[in-house]
N, C-alpha and C. Protein backbone atom coordinates (compact mmCIF):
# COMPACT_ATOMS: atom_id res chain seq x y z
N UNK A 1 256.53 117.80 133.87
CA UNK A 1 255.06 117.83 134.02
C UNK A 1 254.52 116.44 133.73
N UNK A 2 253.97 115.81 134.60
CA UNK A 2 253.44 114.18 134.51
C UNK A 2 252.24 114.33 134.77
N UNK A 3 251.55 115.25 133.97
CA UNK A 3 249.94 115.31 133.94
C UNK A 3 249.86 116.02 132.55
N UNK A 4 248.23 116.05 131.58
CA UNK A 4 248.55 116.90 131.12
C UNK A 4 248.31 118.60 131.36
N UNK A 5 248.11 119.49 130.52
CA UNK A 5 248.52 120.96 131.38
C UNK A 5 246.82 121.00 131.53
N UNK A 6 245.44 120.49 130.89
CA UNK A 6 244.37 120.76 131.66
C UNK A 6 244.03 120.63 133.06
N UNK A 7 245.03 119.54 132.98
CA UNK A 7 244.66 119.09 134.96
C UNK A 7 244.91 120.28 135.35
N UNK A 8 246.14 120.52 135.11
CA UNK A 8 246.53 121.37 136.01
C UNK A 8 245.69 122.70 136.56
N UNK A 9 245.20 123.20 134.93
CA UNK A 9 244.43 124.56 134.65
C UNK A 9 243.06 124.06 135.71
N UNK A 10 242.51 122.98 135.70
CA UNK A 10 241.47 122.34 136.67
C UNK A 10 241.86 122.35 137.92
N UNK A 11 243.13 122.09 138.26
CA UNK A 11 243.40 122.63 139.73
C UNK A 11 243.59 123.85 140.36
N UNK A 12 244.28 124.58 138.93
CA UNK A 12 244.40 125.90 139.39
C UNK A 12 242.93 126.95 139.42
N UNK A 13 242.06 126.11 138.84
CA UNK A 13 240.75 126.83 139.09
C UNK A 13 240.02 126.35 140.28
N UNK A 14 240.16 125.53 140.95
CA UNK A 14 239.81 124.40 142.15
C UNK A 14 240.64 125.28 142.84
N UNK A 15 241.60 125.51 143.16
CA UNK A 15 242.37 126.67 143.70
C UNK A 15 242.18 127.95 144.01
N UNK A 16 241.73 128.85 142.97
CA UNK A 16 241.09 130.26 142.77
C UNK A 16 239.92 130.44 143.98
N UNK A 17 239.14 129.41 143.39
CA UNK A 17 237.86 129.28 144.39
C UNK A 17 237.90 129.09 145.70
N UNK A 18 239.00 128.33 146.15
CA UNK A 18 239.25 128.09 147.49
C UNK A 18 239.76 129.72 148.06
N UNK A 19 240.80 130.08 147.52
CA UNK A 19 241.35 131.08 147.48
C UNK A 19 240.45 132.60 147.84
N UNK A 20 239.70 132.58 146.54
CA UNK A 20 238.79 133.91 146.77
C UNK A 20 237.89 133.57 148.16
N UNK A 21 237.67 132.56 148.54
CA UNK A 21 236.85 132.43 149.92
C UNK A 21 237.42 133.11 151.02
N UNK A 22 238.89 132.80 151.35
CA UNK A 22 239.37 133.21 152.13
C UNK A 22 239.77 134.85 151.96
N UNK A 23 239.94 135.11 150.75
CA UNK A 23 239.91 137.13 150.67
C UNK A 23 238.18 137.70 150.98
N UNK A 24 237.41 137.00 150.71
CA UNK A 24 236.33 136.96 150.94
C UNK A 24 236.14 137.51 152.49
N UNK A 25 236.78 136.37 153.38
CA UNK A 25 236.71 136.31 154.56
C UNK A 25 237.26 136.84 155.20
N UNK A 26 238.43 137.32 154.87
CA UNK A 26 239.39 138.59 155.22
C UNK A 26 238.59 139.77 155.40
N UNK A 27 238.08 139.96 153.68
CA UNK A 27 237.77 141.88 153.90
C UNK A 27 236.97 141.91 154.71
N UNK A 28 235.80 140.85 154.48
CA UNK A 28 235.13 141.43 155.67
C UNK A 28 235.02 141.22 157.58
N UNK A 29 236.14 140.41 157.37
CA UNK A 29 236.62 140.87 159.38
C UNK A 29 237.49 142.21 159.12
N UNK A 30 238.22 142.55 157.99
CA UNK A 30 239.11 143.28 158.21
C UNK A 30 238.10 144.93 158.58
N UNK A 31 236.93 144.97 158.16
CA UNK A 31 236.14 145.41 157.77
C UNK A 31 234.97 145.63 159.70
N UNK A 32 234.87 144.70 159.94
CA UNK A 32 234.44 144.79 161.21
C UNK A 32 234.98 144.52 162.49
N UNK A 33 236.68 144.11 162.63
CA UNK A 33 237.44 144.34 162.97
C UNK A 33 237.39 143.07 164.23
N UNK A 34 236.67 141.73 163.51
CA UNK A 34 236.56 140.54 164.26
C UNK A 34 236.70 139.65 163.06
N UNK A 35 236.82 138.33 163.36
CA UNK A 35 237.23 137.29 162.89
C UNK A 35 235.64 136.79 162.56
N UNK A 36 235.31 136.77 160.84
CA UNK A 36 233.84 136.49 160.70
C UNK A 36 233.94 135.12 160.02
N UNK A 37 232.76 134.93 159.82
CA UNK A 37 232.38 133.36 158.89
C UNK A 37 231.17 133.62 158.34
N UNK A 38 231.17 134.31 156.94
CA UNK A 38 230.43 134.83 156.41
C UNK A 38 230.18 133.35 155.58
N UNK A 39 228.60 133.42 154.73
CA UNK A 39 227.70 132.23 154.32
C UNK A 39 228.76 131.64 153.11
N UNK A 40 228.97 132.77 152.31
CA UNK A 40 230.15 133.25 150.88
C UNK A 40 231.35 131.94 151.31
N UNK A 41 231.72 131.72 151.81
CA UNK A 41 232.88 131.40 152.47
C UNK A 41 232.96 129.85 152.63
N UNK A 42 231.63 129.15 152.91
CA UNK A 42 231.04 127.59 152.92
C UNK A 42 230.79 127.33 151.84
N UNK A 43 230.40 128.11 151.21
CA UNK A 43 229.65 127.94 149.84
C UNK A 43 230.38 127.53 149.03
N UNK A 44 231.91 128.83 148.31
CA UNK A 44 232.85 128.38 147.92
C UNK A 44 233.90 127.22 148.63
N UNK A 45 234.09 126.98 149.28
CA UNK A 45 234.79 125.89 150.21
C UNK A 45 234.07 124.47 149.44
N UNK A 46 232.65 124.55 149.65
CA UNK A 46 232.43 123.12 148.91
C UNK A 46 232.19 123.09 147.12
N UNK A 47 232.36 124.46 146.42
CA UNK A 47 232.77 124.20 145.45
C UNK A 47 234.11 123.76 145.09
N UNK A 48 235.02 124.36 145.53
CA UNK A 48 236.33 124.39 145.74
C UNK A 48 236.83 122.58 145.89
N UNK A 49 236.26 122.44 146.73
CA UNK A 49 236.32 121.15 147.59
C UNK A 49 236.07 119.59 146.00
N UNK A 50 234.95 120.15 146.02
CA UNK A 50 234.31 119.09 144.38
C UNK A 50 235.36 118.86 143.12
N UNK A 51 236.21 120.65 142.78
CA UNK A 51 237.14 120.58 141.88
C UNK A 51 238.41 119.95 142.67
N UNK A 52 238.63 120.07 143.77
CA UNK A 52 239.80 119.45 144.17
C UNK A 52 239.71 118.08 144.19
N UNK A 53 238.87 117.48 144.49
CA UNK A 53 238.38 116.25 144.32
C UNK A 53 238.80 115.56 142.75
N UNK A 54 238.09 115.98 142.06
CA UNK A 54 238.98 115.88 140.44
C UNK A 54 240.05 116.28 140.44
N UNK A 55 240.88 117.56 140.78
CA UNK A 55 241.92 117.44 140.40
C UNK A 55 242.63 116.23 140.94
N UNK A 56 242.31 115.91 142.40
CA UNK A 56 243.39 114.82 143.31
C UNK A 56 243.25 113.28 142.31
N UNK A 57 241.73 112.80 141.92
CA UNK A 57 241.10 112.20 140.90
C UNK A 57 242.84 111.69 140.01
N UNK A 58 242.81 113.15 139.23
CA UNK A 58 243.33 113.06 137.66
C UNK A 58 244.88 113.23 138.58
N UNK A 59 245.58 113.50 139.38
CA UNK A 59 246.58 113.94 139.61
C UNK A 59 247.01 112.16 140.10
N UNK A 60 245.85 111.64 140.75
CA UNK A 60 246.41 109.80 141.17
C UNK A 60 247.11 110.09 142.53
N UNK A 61 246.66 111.27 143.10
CA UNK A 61 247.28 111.55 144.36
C UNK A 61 246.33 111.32 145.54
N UNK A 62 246.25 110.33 146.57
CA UNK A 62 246.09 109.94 147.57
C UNK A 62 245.60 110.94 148.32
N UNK A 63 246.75 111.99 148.95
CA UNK A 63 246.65 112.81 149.73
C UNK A 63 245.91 113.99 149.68
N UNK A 64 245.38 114.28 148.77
CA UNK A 64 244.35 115.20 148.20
C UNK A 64 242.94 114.33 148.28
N UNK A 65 242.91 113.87 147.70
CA UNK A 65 241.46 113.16 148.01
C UNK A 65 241.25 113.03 149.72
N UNK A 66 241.89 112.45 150.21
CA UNK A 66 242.20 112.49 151.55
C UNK A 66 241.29 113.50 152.34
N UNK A 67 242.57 114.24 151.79
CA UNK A 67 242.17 116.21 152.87
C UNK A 67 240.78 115.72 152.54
N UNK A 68 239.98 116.40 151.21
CA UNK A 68 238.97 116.83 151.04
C UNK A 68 237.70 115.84 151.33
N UNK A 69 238.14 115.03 151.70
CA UNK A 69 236.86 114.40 152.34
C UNK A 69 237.12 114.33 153.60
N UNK A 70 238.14 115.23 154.83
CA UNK A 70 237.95 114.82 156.05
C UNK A 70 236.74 116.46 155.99
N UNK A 71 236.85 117.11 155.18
CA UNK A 71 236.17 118.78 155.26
C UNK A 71 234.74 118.34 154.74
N UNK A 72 234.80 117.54 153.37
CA UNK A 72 233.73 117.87 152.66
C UNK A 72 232.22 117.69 153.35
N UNK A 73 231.76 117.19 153.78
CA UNK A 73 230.61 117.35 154.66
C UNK A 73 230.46 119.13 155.67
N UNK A 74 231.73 119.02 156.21
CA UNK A 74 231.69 119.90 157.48
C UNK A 74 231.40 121.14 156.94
N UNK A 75 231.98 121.51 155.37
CA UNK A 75 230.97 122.22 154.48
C UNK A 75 229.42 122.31 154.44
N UNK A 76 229.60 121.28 154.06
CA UNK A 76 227.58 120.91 153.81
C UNK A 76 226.92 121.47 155.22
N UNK A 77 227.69 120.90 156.23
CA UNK A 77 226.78 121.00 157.50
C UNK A 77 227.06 122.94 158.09
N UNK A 78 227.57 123.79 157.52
CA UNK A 78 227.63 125.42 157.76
C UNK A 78 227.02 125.53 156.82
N UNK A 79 227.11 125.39 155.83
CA UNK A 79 225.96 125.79 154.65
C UNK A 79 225.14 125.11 155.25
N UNK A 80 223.92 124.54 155.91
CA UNK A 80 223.36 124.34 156.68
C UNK A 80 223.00 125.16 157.55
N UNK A 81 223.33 125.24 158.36
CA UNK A 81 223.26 125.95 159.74
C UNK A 81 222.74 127.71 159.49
N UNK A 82 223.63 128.15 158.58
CA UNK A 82 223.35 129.03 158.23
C UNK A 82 222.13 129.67 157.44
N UNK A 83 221.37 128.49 156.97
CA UNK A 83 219.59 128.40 156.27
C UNK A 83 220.41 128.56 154.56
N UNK A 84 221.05 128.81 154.13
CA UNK A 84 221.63 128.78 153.01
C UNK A 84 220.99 127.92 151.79
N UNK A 85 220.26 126.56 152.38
CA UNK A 85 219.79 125.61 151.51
C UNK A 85 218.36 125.58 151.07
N UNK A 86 217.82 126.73 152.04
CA UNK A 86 216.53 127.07 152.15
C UNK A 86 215.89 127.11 150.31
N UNK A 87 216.34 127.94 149.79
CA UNK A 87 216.27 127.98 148.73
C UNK A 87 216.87 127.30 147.14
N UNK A 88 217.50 126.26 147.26
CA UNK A 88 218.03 125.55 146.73
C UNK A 88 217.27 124.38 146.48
N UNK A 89 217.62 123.88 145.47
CA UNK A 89 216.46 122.49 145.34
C UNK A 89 217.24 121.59 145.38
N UNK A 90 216.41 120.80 146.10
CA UNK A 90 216.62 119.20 146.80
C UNK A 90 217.68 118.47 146.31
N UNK A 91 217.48 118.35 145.12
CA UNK A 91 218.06 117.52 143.97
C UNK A 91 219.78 117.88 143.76
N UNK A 92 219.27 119.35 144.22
CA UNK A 92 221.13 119.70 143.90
C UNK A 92 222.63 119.78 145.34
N UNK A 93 221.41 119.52 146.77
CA UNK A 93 221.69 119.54 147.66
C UNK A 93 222.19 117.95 147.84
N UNK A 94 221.25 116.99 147.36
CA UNK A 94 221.57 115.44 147.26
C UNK A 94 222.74 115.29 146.36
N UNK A 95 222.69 115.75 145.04
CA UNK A 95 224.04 115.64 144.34
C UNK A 95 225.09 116.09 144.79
N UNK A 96 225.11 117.09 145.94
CA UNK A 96 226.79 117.50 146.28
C UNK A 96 226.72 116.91 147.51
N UNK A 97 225.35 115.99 148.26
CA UNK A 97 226.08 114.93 149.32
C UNK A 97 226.80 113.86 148.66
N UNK A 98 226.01 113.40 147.48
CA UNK A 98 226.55 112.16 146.87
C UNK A 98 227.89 112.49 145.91
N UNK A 99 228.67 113.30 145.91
CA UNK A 99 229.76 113.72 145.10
C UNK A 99 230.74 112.61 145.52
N UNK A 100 231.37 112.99 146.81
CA UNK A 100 232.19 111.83 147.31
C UNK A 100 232.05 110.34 147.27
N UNK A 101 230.23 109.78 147.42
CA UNK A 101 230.09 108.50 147.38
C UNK A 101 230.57 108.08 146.08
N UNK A 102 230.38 109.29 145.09
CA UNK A 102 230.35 108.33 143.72
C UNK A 102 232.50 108.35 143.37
N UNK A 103 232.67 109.12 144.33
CA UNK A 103 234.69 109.04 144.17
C UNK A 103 235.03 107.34 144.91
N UNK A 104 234.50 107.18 146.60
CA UNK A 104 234.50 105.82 146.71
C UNK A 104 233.85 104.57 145.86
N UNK A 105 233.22 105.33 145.03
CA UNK A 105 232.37 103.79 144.41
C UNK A 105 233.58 103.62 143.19
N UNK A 106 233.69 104.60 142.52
CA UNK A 106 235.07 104.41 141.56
C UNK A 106 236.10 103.84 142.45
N UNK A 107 236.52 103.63 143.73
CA UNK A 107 237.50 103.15 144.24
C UNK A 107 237.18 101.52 144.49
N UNK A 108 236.21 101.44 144.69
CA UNK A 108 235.46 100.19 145.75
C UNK A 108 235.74 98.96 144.34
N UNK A 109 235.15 100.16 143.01
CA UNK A 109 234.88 99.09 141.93
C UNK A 109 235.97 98.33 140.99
N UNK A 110 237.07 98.97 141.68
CA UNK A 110 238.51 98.93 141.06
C UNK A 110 239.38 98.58 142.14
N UNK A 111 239.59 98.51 142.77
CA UNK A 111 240.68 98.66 144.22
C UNK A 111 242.38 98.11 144.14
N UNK A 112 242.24 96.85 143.47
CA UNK A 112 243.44 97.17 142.96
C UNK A 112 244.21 97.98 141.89
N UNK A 113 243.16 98.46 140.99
CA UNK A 113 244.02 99.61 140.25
C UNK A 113 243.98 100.73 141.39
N UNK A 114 243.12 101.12 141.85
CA UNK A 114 243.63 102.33 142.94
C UNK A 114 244.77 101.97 143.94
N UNK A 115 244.77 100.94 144.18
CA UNK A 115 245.88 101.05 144.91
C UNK A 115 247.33 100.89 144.14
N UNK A 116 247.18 100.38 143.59
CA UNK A 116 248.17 100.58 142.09
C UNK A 116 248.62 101.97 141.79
N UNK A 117 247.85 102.77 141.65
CA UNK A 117 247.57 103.92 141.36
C UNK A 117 248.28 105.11 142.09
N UNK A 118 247.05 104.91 142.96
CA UNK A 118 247.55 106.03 144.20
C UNK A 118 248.12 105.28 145.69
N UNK A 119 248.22 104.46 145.58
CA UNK A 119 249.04 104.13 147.20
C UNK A 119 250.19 103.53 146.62
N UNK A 120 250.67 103.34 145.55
CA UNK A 120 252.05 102.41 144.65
C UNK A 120 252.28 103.34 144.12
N UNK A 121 252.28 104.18 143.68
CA UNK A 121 252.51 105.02 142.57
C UNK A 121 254.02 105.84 142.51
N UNK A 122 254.48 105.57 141.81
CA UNK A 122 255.74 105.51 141.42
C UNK A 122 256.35 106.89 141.67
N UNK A 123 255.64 107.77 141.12
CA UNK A 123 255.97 109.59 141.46
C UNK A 123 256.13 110.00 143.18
N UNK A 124 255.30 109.37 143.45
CA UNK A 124 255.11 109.23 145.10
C UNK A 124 255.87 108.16 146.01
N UNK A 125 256.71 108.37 146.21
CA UNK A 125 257.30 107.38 147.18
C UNK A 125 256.65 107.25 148.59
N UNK A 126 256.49 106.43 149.46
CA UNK A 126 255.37 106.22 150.47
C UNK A 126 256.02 106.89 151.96
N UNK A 127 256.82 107.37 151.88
CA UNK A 127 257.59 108.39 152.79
C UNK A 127 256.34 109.78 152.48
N UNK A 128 256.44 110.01 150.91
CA UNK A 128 256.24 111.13 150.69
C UNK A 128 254.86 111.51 150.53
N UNK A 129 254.11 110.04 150.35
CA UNK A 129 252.63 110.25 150.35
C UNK A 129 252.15 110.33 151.63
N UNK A 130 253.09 109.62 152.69
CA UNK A 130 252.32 109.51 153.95
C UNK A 130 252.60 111.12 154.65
N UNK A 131 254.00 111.64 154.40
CA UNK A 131 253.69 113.33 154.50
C UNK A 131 252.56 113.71 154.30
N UNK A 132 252.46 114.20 152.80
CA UNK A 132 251.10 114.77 152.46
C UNK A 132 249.69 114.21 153.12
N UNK A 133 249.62 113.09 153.42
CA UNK A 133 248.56 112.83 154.25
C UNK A 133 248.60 113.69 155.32
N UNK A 134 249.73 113.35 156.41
CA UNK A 134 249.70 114.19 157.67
C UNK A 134 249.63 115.76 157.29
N UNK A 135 250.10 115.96 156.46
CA UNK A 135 249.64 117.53 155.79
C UNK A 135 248.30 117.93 155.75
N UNK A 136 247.82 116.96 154.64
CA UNK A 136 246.61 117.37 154.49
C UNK A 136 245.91 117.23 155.77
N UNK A 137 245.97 116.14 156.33
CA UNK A 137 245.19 115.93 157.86
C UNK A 137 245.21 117.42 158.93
N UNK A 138 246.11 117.27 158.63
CA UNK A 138 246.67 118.48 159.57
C UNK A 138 245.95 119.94 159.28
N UNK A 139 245.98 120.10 157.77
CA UNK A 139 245.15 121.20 157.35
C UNK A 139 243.73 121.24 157.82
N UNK A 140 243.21 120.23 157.20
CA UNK A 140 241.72 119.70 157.12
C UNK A 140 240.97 119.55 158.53
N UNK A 141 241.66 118.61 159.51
CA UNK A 141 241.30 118.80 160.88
C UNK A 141 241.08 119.97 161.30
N UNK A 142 241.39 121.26 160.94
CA UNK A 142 241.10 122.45 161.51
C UNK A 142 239.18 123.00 160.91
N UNK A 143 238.87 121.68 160.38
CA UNK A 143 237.34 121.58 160.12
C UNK A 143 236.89 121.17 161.14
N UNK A 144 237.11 120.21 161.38
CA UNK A 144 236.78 119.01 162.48
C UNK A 144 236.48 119.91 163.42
N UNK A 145 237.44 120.64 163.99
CA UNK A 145 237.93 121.52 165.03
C UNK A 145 236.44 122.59 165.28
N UNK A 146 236.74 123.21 164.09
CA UNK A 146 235.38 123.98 163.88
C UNK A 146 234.21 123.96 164.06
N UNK A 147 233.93 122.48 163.59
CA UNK A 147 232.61 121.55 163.59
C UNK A 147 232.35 121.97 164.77
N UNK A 148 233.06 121.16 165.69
CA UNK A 148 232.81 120.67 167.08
C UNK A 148 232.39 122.10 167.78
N UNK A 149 233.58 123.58 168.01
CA UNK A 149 233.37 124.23 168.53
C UNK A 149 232.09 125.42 168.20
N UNK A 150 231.67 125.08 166.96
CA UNK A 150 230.62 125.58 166.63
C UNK A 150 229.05 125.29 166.72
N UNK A 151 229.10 123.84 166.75
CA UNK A 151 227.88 122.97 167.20
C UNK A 151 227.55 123.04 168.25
N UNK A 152 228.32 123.20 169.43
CA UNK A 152 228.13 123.85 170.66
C UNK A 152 227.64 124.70 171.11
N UNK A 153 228.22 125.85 169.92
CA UNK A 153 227.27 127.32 170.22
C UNK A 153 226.31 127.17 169.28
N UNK A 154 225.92 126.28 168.59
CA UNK A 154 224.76 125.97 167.81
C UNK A 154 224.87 127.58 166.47
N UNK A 155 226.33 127.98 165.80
CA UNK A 155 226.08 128.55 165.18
C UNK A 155 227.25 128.91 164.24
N UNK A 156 227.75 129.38 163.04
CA UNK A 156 228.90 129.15 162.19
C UNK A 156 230.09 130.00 162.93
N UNK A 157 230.82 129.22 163.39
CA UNK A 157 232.25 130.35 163.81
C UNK A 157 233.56 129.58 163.36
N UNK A 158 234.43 130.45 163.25
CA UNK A 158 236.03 130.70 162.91
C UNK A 158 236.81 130.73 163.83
N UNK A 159 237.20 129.75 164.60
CA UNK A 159 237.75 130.32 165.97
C UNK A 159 239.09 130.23 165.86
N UNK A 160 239.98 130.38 167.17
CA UNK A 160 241.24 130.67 167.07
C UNK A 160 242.30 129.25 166.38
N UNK A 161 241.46 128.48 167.37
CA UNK A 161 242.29 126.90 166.69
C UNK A 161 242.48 126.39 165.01
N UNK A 162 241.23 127.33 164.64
CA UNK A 162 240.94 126.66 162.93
C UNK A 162 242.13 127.35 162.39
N UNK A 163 242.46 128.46 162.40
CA UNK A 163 243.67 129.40 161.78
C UNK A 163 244.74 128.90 162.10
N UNK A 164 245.36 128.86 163.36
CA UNK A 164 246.36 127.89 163.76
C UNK A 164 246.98 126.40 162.99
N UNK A 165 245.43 125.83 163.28
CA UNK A 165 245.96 124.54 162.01
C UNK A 165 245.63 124.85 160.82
N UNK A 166 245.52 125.88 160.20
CA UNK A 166 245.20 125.90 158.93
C UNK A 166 247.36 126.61 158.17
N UNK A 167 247.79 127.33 159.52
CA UNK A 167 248.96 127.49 159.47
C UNK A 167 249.73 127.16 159.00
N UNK A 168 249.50 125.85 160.26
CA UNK A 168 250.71 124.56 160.36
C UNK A 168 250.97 123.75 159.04
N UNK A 169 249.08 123.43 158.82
CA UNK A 169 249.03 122.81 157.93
C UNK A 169 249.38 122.81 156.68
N UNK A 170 249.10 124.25 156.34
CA UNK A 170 249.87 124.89 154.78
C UNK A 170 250.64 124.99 154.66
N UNK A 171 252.22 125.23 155.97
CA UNK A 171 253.30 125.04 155.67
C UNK A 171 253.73 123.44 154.97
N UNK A 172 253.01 122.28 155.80
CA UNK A 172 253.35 121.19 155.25
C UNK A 172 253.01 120.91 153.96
N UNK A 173 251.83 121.43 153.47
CA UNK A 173 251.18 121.06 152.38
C UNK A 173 251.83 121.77 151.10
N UNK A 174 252.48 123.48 151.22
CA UNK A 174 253.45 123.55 150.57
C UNK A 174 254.85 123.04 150.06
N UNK A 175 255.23 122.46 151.53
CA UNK A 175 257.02 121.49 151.47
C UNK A 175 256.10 120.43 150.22
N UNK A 176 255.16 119.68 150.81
CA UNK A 176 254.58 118.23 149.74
C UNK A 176 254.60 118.67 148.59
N UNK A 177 254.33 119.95 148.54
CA UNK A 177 254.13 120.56 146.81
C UNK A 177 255.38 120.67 146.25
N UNK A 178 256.44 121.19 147.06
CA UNK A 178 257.66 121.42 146.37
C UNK A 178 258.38 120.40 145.80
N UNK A 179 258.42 119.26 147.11
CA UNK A 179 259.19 118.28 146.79
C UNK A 179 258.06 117.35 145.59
N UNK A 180 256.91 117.25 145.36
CA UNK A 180 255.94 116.32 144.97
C UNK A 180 256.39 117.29 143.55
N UNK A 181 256.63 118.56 143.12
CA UNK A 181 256.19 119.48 141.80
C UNK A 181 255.54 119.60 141.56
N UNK A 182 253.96 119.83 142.72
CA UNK A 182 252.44 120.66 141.90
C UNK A 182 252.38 121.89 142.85
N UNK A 183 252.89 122.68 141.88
CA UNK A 183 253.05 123.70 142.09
C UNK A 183 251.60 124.56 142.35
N UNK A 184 250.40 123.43 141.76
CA UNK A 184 248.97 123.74 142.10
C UNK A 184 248.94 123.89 143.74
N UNK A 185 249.36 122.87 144.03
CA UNK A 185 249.41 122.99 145.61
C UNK A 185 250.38 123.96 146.37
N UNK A 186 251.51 124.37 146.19
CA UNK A 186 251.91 125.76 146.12
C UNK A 186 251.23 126.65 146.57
N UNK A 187 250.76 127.48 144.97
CA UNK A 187 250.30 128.24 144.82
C UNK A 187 249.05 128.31 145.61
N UNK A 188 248.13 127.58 145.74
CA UNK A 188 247.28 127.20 146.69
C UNK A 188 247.06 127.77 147.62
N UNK A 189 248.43 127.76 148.08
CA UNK A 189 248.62 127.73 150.21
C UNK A 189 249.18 129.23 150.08
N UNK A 190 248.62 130.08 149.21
CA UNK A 190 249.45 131.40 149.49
C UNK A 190 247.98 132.10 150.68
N UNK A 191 247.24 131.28 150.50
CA UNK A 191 246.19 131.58 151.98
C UNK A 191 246.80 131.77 153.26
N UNK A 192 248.01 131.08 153.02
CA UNK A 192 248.44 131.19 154.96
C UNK A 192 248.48 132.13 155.12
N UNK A 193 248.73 133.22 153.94
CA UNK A 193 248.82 134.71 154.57
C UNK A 193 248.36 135.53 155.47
N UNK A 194 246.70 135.21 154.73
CA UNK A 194 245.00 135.73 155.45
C UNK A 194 244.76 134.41 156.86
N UNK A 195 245.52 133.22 156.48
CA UNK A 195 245.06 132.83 158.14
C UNK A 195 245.90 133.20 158.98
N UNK A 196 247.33 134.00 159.05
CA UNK A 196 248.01 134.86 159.80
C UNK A 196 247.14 135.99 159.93
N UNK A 197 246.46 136.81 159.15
CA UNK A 197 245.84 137.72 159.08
C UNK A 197 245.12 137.85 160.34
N UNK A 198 244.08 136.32 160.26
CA UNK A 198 242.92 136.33 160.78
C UNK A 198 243.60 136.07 162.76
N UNK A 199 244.51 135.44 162.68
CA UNK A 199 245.03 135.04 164.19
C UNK A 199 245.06 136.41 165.07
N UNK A 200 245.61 137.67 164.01
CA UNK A 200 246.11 139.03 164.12
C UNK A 200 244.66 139.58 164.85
N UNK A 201 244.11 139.39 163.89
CA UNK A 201 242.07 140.38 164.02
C UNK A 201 242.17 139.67 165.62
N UNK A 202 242.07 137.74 165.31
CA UNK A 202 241.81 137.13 166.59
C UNK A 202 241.67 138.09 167.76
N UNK A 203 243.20 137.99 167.62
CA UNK A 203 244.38 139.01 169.59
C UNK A 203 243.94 140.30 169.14
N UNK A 204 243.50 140.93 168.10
CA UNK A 204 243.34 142.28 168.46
C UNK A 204 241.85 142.74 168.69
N UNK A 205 240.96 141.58 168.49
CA UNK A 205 239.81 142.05 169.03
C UNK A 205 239.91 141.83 170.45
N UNK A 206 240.50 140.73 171.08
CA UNK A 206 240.35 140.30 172.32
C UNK A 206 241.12 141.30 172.81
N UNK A 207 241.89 141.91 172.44
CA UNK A 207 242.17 142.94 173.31
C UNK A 207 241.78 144.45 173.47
N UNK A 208 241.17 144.69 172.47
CA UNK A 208 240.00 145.58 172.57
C UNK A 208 238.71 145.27 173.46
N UNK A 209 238.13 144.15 173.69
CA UNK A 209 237.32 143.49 174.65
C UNK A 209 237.76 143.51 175.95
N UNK A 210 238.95 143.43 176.26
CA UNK A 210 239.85 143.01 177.58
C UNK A 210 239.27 144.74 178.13
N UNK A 211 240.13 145.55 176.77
CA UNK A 211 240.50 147.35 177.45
C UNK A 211 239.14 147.97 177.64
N UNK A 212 237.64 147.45 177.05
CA UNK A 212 236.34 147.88 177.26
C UNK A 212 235.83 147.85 178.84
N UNK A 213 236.43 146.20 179.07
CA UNK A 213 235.94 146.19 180.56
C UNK A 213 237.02 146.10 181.31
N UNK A 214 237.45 147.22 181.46
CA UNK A 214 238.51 147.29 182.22
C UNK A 214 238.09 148.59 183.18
């Protein structure tokens, strides 16, 4: 263990949260028997997102910080869309845009200890960090993905592609965990389950749709 065990307990709660989003998001497609994107679901994602941010922080790991800022906005912007902020005050909506600026300003103001840090870093060999990047990328892009196909229909959806790379991605992001030993990240990715889940709802609504108009 090359942290001490709070980090960890900080990741594994940065974890939970991510986690319960997606059972979240399960019961209730499982429940209406389509693939939903309930408000619950953004909400926790950018809490989730903030603690992972610290944990990646305290862990000196690259590839975590990474992921969570290719998502962290694309959060903000479904919590959005959805009127979610309507009621929220200003002040606390500005503090979780500025979360990330103030992670680059700790980088900007230091840069050679960060890179010292997290791009040198001795636990990480640069084979193994540049994995976890493409991992995390790989995960995280299935935001991107989302973004795009949802802005289109001008409204929050889950579509088939986001599950897919959320798949792929957790397989990699587990191997990084095994071989890396944060088992935070592990444990983590036991989500791929529910995004197999959700691929399942995917093909079985569409084919209930297909046999309607038939």
């Amino acid at each position: 263990m090359d942290s001490p065990l709070w980090v960890y307990i900080l990741g594994l709660v940065g974890m939970a949260v991510y986690g319960s989003r997606i059972l979240i998001q399960w019961y209730i497609s499982e429940k209406s028997k389509q693939v939903e994107s309930p408000g619950i679901y953004w909400v926790l994602s950018s809490l989730g997102a903030m603690l992972l941010y610290v944990y990646g922080w305290l862990r000196k790991d690259f590839s975590i910080l990474f992921g969570e800022s290719v998502s962290y906005y694309i959060y903000m912007w479904n919590i959005s869309i959805m009127g979610l902020y309507k009621n929220v005050p200003k002040i606390v909506v500005w503090l979780q845009g500025l979360f990330p600026v103030v992670i680059i300003a700790l980088i900007v103001r230091d840069f050679p200890s960060f890179t010292a840090n997290f791009l040198a870093n001795d636990n990480i060999p640069l084979w193994l960090l540049l994995f976890g990047v493409a991992g995390q990328f790989t995960y995280e892009i299935r935001s991107v993905y989302q973004l795009v196909y949802s802005y289109r229909r001008k409204e929050s959806i889950l579509p088939l592609g986001h599950w897919v790379l959320a798949v792929i991605g957790s397989v990699m992001i587990i191997t990084y965990g095994i071989i890396r030993h944060d088992w935070v990240l592990v444990i983590g990715q036991f989500a791929v389950v529910f995004s197999i889940r959700n691929i399942m709802i995917y093909f079985a609504a569409k084919k209930r749709e297909r046999l309607k108009n038939q």
